[in-house]
C-alpha atoms as a PDB file:
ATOM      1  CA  UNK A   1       0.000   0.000   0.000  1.00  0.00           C
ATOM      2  CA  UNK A   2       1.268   3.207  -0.905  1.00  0.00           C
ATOM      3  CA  UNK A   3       1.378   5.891   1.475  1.00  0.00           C
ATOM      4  CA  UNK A   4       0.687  10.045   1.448  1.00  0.00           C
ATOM      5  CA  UNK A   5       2.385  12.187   3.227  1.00  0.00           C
ATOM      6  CA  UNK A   6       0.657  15.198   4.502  1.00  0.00           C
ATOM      7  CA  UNK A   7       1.324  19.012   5.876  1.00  0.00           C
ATOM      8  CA  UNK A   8      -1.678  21.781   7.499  1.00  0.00           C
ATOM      9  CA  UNK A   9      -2.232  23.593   4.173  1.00  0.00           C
ATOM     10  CA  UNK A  10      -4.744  26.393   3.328  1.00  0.00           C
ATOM     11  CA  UNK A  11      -8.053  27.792   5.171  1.00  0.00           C
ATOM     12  CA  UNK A  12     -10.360  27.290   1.640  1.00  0.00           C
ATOM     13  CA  UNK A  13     -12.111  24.680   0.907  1.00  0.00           C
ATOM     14  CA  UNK A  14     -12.042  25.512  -2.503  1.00  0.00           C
ATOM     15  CA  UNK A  15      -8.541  25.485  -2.756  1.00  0.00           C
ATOM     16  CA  UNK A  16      -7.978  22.068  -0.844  1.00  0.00           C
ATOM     17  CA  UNK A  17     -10.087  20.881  -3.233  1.00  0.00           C
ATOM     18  CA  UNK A  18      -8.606  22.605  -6.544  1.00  0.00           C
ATOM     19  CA  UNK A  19      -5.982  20.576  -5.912  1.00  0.00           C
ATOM     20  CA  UNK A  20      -4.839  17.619  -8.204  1.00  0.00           C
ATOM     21  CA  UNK A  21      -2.360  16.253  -6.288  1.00  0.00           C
ATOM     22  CA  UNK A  22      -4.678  14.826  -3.800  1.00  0.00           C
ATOM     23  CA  UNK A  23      -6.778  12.729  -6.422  1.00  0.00           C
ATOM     24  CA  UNK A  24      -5.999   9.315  -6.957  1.00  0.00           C
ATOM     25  CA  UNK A  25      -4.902   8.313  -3.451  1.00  0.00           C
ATOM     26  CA  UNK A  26      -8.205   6.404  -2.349  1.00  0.00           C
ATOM     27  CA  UNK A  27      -7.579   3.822   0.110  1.00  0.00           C
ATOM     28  CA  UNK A  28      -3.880   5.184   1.475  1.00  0.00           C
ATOM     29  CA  UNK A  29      -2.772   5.521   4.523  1.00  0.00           C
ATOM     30  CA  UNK A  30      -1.971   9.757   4.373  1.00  0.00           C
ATOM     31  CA  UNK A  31       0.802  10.658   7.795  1.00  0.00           C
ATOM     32  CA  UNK A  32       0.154  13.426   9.663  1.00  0.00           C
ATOM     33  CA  UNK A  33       2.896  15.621   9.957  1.00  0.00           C
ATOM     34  CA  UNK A  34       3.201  18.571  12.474  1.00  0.00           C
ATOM     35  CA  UNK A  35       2.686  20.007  15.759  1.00  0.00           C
ATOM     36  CA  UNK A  36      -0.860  21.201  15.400  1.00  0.00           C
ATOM     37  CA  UNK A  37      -1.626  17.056  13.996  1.00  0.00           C
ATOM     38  CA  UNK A  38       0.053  15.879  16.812  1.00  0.00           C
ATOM     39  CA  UNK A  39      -2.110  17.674  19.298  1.00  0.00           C
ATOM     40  CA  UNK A  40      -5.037  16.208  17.378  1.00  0.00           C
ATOM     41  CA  UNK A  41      -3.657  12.960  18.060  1.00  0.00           C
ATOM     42  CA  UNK A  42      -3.468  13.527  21.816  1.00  0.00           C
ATOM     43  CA  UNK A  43      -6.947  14.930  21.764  1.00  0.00           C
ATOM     44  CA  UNK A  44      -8.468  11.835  20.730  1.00  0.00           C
ATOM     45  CA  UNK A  45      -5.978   9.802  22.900  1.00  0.00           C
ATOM     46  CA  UNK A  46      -7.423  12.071  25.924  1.00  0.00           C
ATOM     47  CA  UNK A  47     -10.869  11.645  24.874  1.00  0.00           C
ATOM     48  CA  UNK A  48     -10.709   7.905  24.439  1.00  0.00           C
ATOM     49  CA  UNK A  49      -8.767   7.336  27.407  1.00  0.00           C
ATOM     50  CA  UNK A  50      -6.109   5.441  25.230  1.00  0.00           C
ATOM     51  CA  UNK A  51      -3.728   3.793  27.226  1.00  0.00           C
ATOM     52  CA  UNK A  52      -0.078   4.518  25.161  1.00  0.00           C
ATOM     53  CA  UNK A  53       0.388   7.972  24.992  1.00  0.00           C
ATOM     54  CA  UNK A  54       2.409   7.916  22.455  1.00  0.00           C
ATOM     55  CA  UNK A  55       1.946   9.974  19.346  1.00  0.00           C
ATOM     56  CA  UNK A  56       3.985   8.440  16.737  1.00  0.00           C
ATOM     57  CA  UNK A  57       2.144   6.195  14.779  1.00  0.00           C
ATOM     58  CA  UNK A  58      -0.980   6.625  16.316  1.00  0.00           C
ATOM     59  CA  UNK A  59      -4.100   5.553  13.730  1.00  0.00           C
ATOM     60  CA  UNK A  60      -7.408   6.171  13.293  1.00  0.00           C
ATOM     61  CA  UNK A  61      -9.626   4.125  10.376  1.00  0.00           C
ATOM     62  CA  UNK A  62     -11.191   6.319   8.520  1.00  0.00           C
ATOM     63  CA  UNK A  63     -15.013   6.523   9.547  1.00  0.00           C
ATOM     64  CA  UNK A  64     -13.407   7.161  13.059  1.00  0.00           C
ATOM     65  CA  UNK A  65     -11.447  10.451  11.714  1.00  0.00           C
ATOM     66  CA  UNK A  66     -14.693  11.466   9.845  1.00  0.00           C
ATOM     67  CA  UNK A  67     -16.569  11.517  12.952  1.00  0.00           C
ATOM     68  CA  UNK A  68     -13.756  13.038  15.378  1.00  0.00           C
ATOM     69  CA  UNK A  69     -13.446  15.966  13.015  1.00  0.00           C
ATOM     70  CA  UNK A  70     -16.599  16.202  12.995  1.00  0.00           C
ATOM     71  CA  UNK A  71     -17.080  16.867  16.232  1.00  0.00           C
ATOM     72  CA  UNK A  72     -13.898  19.115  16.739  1.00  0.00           C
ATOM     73  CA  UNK A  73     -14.807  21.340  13.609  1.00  0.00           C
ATOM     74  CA  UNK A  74     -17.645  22.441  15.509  1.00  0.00           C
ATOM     75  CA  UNK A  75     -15.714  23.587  18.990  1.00  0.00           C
ATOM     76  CA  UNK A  76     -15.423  26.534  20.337  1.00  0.00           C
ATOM     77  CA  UNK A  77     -11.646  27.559  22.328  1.00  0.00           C
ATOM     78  CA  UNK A  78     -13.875  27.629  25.665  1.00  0.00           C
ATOM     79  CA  UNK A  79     -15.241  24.092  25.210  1.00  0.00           C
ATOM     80  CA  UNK A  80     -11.858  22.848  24.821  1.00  0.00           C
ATOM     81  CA  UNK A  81      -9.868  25.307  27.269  1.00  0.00           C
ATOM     82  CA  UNK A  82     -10.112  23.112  29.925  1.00  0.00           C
ATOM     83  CA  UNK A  83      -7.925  20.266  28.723  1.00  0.00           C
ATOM     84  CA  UNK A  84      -4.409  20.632  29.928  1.00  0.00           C
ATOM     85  CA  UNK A  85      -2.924  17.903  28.045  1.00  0.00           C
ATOM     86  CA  UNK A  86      -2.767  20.597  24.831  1.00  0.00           C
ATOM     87  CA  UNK A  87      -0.932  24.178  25.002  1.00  0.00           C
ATOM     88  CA  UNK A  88      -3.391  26.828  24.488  1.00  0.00           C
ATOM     89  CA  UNK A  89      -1.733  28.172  20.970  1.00  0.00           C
ATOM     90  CA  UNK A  90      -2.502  24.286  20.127  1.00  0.00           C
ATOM     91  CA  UNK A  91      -5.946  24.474  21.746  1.00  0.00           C
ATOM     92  CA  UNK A  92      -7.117  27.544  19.558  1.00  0.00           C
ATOM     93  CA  UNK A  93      -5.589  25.836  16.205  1.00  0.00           C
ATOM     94  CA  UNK A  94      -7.371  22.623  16.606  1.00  0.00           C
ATOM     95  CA  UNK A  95     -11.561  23.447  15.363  1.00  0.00           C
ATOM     96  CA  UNK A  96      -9.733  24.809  12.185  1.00  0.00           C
ATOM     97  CA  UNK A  97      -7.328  21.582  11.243  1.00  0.00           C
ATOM     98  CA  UNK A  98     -10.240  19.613  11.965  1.00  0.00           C
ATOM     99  CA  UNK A  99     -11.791  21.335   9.592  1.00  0.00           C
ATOM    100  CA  UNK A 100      -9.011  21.033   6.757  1.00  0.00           C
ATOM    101  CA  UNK A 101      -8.461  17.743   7.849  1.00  0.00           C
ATOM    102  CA  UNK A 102     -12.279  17.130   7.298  1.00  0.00           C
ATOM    103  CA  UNK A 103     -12.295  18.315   3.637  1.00  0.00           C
ATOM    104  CA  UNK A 104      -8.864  16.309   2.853  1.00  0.00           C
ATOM    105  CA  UNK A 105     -10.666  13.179   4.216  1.00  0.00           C
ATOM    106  CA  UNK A 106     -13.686  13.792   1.913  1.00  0.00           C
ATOM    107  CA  UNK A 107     -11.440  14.410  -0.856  1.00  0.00           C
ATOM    108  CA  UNK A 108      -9.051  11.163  -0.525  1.00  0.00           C
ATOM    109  CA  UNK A 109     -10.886   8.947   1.254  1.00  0.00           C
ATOM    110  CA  UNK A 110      -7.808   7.010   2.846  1.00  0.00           C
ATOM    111  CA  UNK A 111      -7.808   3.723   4.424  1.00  0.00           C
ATOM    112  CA  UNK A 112      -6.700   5.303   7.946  1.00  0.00           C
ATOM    113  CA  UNK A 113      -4.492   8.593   9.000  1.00  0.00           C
ATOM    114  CA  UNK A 114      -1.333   7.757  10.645  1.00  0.00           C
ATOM    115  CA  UNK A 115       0.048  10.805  13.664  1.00  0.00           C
ATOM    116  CA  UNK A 116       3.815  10.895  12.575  1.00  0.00           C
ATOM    117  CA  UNK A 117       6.264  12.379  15.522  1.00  0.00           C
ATOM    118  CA  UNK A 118       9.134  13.279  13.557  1.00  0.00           C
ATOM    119  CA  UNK A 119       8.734  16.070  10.993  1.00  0.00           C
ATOM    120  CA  UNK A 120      11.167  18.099   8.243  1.00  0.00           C
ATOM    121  CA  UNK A 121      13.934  18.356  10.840  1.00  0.00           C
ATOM    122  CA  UNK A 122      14.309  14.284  11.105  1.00  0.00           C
ATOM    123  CA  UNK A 123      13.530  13.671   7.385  1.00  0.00           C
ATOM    124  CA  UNK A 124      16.503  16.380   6.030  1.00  0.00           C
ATOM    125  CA  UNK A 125      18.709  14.113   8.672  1.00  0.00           C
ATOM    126  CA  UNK A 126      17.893  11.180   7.344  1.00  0.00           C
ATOM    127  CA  UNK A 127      18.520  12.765   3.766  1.00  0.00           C
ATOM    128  CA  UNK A 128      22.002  12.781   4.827  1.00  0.00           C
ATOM    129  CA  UNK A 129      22.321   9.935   5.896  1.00  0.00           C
ATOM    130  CA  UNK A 130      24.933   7.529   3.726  1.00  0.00           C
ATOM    131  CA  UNK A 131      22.890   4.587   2.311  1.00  0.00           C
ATOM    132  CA  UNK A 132      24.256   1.766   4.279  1.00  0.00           C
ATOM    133  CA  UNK A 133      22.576   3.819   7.147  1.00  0.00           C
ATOM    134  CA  UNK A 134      19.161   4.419   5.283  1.00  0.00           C
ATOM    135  CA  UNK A 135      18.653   1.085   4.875  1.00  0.00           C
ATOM    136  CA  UNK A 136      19.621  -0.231   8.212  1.00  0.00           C
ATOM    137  CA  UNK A 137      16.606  -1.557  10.363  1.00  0.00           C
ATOM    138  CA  UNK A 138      15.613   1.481  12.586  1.00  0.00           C
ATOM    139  CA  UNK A 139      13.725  -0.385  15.374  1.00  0.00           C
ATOM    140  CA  UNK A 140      16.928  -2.921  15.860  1.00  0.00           C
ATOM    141  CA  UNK A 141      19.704  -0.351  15.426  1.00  0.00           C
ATOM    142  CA  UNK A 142      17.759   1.441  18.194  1.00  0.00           C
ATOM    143  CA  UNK A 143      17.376  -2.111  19.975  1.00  0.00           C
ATOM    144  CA  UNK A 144      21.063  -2.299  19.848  1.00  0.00           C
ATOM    145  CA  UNK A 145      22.292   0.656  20.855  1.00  0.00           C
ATOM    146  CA  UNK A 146      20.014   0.067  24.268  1.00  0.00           C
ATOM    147  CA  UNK A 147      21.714  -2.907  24.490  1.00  0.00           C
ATOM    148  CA  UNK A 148      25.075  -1.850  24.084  1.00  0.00           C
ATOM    149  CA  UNK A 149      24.537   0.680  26.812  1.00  0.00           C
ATOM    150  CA  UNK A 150      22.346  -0.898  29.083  1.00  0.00           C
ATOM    151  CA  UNK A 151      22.634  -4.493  29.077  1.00  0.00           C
ATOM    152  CA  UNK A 152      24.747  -6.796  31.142  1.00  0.00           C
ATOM    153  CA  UNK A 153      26.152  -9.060  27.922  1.00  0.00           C
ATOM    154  CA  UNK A 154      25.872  -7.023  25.187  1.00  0.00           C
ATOM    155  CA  UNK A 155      26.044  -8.929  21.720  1.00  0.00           C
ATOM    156  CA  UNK A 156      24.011 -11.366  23.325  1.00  0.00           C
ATOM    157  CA  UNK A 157      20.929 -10.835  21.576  1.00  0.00           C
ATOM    158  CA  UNK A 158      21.582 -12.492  17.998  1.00  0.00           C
ATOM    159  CA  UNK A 159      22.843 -15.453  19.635  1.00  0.00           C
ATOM    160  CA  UNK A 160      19.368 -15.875  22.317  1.00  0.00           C
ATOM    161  CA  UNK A 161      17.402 -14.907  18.698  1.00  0.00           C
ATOM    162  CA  UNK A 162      18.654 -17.568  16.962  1.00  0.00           C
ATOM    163  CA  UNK A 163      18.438 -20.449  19.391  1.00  0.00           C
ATOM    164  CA  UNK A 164      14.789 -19.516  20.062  1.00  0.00           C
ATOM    165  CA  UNK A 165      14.004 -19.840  16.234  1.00  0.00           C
ATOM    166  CA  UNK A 166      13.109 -23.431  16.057  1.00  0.00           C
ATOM    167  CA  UNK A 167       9.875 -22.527  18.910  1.00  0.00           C
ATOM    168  CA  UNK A 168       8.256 -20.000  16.080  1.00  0.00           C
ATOM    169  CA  UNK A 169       8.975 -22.184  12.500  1.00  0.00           C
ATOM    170  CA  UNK A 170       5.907 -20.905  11.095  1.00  0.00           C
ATOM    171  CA  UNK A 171       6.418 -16.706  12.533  1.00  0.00           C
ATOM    172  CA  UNK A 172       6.193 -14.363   9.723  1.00  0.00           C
ATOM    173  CA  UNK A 173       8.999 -11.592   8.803  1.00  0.00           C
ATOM    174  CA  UNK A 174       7.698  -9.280  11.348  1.00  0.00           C
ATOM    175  CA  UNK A 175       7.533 -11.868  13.923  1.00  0.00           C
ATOM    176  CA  UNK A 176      10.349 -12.673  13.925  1.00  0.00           C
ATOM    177  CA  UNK A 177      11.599  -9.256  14.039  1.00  0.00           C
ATOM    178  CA  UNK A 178       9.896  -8.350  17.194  1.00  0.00           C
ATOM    179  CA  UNK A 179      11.548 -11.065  18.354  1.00  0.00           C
ATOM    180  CA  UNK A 180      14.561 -10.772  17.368  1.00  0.00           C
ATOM    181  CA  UNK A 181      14.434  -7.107  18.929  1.00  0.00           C
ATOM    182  CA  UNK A 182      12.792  -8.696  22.345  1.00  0.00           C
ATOM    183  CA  UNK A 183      15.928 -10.884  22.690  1.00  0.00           C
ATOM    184  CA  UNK A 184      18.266  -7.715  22.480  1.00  0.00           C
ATOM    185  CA  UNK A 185      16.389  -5.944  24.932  1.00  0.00           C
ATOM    186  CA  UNK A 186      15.660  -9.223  27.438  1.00  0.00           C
ATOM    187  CA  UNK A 187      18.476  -8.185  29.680  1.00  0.00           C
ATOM    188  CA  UNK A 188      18.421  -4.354  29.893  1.00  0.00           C
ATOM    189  CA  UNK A 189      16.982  -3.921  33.468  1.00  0.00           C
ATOM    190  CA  UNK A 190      19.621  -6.634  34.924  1.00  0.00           C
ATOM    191  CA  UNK A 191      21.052  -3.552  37.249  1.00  0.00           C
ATOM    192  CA  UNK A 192      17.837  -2.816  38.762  1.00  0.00           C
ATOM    193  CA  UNK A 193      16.628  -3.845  41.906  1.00  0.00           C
ATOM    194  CA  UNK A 194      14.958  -7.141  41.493  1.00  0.00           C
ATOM    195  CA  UNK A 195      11.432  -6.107  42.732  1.00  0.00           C
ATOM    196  CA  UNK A 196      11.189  -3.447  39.633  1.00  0.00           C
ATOM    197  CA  UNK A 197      12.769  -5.778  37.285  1.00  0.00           C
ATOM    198  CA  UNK A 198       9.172  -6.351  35.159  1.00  0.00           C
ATOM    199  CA  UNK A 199       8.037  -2.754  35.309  1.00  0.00           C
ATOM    200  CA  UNK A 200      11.470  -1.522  34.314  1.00  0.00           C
ATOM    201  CA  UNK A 201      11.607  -3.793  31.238  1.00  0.00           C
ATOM    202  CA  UNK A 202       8.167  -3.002  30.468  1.00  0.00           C
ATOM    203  CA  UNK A 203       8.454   0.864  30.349  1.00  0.00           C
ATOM    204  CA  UNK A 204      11.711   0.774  28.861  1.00  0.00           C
ATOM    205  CA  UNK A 205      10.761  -1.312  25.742  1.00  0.00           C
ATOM    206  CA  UNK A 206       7.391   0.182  25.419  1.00  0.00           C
ATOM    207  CA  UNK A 207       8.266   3.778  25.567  1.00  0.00           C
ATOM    208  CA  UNK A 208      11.646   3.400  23.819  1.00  0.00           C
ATOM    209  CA  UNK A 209      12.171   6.244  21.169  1.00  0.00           C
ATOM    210  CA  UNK A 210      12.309   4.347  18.050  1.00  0.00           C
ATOM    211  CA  UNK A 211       9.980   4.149  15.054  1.00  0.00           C
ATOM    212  CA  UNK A 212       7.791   1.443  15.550  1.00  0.00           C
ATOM    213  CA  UNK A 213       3.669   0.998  15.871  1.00  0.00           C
ATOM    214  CA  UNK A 214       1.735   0.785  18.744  1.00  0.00           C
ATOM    215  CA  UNK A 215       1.277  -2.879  18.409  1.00  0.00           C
ATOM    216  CA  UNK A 216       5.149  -3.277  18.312  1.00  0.00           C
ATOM    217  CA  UNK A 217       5.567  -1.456  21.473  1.00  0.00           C
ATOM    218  CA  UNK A 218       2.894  -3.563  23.221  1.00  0.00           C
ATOM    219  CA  UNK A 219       4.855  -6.740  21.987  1.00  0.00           C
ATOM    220  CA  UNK A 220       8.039  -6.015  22.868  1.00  0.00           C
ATOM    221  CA  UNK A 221       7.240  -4.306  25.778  1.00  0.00           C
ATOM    222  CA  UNK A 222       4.659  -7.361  27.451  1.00  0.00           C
ATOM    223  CA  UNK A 223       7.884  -9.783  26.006  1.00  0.00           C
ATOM    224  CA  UNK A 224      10.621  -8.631  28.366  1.00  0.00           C
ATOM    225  CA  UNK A 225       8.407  -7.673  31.216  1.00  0.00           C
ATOM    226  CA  UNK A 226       7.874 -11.667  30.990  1.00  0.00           C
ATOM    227  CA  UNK A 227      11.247 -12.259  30.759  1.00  0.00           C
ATOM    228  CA  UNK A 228      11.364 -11.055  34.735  1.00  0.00           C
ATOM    229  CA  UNK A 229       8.339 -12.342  35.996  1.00  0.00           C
ATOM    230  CA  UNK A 230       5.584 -14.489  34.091  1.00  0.00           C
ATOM    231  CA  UNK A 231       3.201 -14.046  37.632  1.00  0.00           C
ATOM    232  CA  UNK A 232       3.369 -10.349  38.519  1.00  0.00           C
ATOM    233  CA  UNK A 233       1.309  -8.033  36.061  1.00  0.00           C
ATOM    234  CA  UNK A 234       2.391  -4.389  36.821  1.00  0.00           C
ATOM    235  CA  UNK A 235      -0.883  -2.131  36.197  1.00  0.00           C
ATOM    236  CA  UNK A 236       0.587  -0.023  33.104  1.00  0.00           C
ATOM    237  CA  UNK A 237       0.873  -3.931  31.508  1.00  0.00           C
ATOM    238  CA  UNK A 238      -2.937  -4.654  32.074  1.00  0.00           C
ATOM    239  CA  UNK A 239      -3.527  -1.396  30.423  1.00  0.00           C
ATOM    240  CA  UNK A 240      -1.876  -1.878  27.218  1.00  0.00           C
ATOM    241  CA  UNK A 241      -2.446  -5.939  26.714  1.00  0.00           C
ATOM    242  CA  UNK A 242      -5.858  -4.772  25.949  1.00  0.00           C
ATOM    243  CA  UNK A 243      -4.217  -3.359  22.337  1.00  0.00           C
ATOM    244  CA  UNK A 244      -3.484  -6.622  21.901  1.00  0.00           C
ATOM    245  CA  UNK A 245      -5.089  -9.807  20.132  1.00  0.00           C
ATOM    246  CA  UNK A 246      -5.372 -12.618  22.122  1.00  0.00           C
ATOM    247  CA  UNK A 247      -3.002 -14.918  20.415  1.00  0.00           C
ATOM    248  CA  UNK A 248      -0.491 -12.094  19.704  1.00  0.00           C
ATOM    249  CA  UNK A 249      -0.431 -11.979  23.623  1.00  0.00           C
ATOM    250  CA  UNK A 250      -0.015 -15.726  23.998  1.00  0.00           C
ATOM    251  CA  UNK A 251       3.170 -15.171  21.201  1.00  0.00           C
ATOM    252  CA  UNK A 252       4.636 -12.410  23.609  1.00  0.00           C
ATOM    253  CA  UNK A 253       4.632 -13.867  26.671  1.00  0.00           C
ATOM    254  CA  UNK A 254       6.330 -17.357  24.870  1.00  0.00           C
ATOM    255  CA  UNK A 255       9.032 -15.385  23.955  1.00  0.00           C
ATOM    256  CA  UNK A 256       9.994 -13.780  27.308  1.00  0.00           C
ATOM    257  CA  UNK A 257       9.609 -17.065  28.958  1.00  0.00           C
ATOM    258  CA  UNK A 258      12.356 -18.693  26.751  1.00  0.00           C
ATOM    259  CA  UNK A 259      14.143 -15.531  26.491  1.00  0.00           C
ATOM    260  CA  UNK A 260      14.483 -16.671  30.595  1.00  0.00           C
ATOM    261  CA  UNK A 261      15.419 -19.904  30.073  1.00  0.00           C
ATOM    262  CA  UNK A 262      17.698 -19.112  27.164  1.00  0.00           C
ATOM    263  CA  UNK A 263      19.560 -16.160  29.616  1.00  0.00           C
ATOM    264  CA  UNK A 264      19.277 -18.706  33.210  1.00  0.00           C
ATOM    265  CA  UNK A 265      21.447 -21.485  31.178  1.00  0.00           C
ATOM    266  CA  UNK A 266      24.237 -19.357  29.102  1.00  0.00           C
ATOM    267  CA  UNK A 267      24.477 -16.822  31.908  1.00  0.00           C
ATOM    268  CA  UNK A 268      25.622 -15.252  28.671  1.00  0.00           C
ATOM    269  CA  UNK A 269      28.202 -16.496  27.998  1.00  0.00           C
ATOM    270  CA  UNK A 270      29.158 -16.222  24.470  1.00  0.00           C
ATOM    271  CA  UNK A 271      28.737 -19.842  22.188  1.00  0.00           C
ATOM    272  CA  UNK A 272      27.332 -21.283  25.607  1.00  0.00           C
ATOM    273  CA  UNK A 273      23.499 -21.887  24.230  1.00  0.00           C
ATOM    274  CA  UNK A 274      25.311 -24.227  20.848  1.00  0.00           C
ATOM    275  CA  UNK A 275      25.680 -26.795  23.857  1.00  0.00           C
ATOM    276  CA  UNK A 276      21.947 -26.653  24.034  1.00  0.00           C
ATOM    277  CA  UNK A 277      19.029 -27.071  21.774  1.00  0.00           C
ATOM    278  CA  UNK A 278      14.843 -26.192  21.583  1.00  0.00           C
ATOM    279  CA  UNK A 279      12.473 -28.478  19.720  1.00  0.00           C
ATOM    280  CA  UNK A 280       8.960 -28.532  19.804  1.00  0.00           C
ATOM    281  CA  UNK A 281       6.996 -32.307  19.653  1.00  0.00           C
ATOM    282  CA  UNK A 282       3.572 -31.897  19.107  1.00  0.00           C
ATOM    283  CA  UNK A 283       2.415 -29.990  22.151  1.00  0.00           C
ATOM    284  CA  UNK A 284       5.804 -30.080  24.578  1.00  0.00           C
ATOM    285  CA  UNK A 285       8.753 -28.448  24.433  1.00  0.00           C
ATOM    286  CA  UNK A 286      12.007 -30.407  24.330  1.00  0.00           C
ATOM    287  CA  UNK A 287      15.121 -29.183  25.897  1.00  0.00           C
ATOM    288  CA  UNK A 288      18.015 -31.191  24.970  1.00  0.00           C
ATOM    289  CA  UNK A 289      21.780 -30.745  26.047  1.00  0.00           C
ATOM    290  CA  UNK A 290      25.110 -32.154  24.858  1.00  0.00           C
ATOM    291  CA  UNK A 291      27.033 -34.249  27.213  1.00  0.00           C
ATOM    292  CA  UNK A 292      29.650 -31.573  27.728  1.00  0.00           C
ATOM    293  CA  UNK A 293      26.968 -29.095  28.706  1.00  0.00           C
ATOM    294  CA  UNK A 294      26.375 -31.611  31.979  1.00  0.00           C
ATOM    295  CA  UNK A 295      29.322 -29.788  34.539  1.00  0.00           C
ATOM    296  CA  UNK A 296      27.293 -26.503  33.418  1.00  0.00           C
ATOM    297  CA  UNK A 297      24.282 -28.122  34.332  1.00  0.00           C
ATOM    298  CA  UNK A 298      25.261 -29.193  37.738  1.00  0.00           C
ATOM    299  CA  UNK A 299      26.153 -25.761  38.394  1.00  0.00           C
ATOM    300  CA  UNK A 300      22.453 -24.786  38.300  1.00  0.00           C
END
């Protein structure tokens, strides 16, 4: 699916709609880009009582956006003066995108609008960038950088990814990229004091400052808060799981409970987990261990 990128332009609606360039996009995703969008997001987050406040690819379908501007076209500053959430130069700008955002959804009828954090700034940056860099993986370069600083084995994340593999043989691309960024992350709150361990993991993943969805942050996030503790639930995690799908939950919490066993029998050590193995027979899984991996055993 091709996507549309989108800046506030214009106060006419004869002008919005004069232009061509917005023809021919039905059934897009457009991205919302600026401060004034961004406070729109956080409106309806506020109004919804939507648990990740995070802007950044935040998404409404697009009978949902119809109706929200809508209702905020028709607003008044003093009915919305009273939410603190929003500056009040934001405040007084909102009734009027919701307007121009009202006519650009009647004119390109898009699948959903995407709320984009970054803006010109981050996209001249990236412009720069050298190409090797462009095409890196922005939600696992992030991954390891967090690592690098934060974790107590560093490096060990490929290694814990790749011995979990054989558990998920049917995960798609994606999958296996949240996973693959879960491992990388499963050890980052190793310094904290053991009683904070899940909610620590949990914020740190979830709220990280990388370019991911909402559903990835959920993931990842619920992942390595199992990783500590598969019992204790802190309350920000019962918020959030409800983003969630039932079986994407199930996937989440499988991962952080190997990532556990996986990090309890290396102790990362580097080329420790090759002594080991996962398999999966019908319903159980099978942990199997090469004879020289016995002394390591005993020490457990």
């Amino acid at each position: 699916m091709r996507k549309l990128l989108l800046r506030p332009i214009g106060r006419s609606e004869g002008k919005i709609g004069s232009l061509d360039w917005l023809t021919g996009h039905e059934g897009q995703d457009i991205f919302l880009v600026g401060g004034t969008w961004r406070s729109l997001a956080r409106l309806h987050m506020f109004q919804n009582k939507y648990p990740l406040q995070v802007v950044h690819k935040y998404s409404l379908g697009y009978e949902e956006a119809v109706n929200f501007t809508e209702l905020l076209s028709a607003q008044s500053y003093a009915s919305l003066a009273a939410i603190s959430q929003i500056s009040t130069g934001r405040l007084k700008l909102l009734p009027l995108s919701a307007q121009i955002l009202s006519i650009i959804l009647d004119e390109i009828r898009p699948s959903r609008i995407v709320f984009v954090a970054g803006g010109l700034r981050e996209g001249l940056a990236f412009n720069r960038l050298p190409i090797e860099e462009q095409n890196r993986d922005p939600l696992i370069t992030v991954c390891m950088d967090i690592a690098d600083r934060a974790a107590r084995f560093p490096g060990h994340g490929k290694e814990l990814a790749d011995w979990l593999a054989p558990l998920f043989p049917r995960e798609t691309e994606e999958e296996a990229r949240l996973r693959y960024a879960t491992c990388l992350l499963c050890d980052i709150a190793w310094s904290v004091h053991p009683g904070y361990r899940p909610e620590y993991a949990l914020m740190e993943s979830a709220l990280m400052q990388a370019p991911m969805d909402h559903f990835g942050r959920v993931f990842i996030g619920l992942a390595t808060m199992t990783r500590y503790s598969r019992k204790r639930v802190p309350k920000f995690a019962e918020q959030i799981q409800s983003l969630m799908d039932k079986d994407s939950l199930g996937r989440a919490r499988a991962i952080g409970l190997a990532a556990r066993v996986g990090e309890t029998l290396s102790g990362g050590v580097p080329g420790a987990l090759d002594g080991f193995s996962l398999d999966i027979n019908q319903k159980k899984i099978i942990l199997s261990s090469q004879k020289k991996m016995r002394p390591w055993l005993a020490m457990w």
